[in-house]
Protein backbone atom coordinates (compact mmCIF):
# COMPACT_ATOMS: atom_id res chain seq x y z
CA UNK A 1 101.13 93.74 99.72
CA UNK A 2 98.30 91.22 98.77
CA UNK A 3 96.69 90.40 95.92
CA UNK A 4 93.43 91.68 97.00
CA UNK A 5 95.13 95.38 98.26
CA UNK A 6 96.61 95.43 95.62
CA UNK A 7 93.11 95.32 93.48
CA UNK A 8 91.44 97.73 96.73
CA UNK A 9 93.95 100.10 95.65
CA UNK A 10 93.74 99.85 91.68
CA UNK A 11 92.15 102.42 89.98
CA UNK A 12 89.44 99.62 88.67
CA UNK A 13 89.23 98.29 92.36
CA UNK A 14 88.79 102.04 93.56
CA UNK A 15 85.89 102.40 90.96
CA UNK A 16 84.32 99.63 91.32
CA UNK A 17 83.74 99.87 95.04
CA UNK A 18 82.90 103.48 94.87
CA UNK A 19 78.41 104.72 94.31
CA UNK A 20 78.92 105.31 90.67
CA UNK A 21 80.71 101.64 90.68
CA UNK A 22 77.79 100.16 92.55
CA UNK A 23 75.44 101.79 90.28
CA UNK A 24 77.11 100.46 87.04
CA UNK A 25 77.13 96.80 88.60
CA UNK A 26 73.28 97.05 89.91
CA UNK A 27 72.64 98.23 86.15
CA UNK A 28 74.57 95.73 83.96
CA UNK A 29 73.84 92.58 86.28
CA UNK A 30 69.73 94.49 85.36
CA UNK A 31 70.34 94.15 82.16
CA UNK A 32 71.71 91.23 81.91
CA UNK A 33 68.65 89.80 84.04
CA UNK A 34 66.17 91.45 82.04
CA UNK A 35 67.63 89.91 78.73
CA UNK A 36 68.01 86.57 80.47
CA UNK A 37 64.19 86.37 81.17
CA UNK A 38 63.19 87.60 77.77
CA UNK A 39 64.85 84.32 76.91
CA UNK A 40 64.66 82.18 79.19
CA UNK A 41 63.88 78.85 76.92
CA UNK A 42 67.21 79.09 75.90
CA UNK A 43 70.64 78.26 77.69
CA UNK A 44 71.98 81.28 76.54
CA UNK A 45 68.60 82.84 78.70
CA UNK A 46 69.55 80.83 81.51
CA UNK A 47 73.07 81.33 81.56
CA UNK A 48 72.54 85.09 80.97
CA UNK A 49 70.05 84.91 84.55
CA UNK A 50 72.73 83.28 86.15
CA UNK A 51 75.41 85.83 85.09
CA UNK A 52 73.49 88.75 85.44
CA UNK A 53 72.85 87.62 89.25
CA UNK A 54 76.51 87.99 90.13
CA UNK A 55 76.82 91.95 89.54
CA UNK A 56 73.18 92.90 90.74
CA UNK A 57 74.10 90.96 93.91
CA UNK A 58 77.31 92.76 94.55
CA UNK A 59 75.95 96.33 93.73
CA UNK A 60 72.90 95.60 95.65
CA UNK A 61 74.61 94.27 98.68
CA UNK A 62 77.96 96.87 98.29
CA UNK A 63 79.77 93.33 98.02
CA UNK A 64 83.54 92.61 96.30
CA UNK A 65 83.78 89.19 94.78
CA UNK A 66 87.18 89.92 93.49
CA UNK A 67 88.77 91.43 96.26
CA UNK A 68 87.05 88.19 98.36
CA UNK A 69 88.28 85.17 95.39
CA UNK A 70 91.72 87.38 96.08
CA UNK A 71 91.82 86.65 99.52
CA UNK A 72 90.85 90.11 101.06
CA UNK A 73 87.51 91.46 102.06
CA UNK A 74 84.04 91.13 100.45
CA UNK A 75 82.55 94.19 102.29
CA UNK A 76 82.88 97.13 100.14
CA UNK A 77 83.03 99.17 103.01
CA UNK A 78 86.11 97.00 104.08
CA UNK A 79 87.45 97.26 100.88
CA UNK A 80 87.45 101.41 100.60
CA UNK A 81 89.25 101.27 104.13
CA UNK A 82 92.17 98.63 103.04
CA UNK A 83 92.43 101.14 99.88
CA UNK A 84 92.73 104.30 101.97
CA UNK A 85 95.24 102.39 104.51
CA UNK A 86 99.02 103.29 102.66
């Protein structure tokens, strides 16, 4: 088994790819965003834009960045099939 099943099939991995897992990402990398902006003039601002872009992204676009830096799939559709596969 791979790396990135292995993850797929984790009870994080599972959660994470799953609505209320999308929701939670599309809400942190929101806040993070949001608190970014408010300060911006600052590298912590900047760096807090940056981060908060990762998570939005994924929840927004029902994308896996550590199933895909793991080698497997960065569709979260794909990764909720190699989960269910046993």
């Amino acid at each position: 088994m791979t790396s990135a099943t292995a993850f797929n099939r984790s009870a994080f991995g599972t959660w994470i790819n799953s609505p209320p897992g999308r929701v939670f990402r599309i809400m942190a990398g929101s806040v993070f965003l949001l608190i970014g902006l408010r300060r911006r003039s600052t590298a912590a601002g900047k760096a807090s834009i940056i981060w908060g872009l990762l998570p939005l992204s994924a929840g927004v676009g029902d994308l896996c960045y550590v199933s895909a830096a793991l080698g497997g799939p960065i569709r979260g559709d794909e990764c909720r099939h190699s989960a269910r596969i046993r």
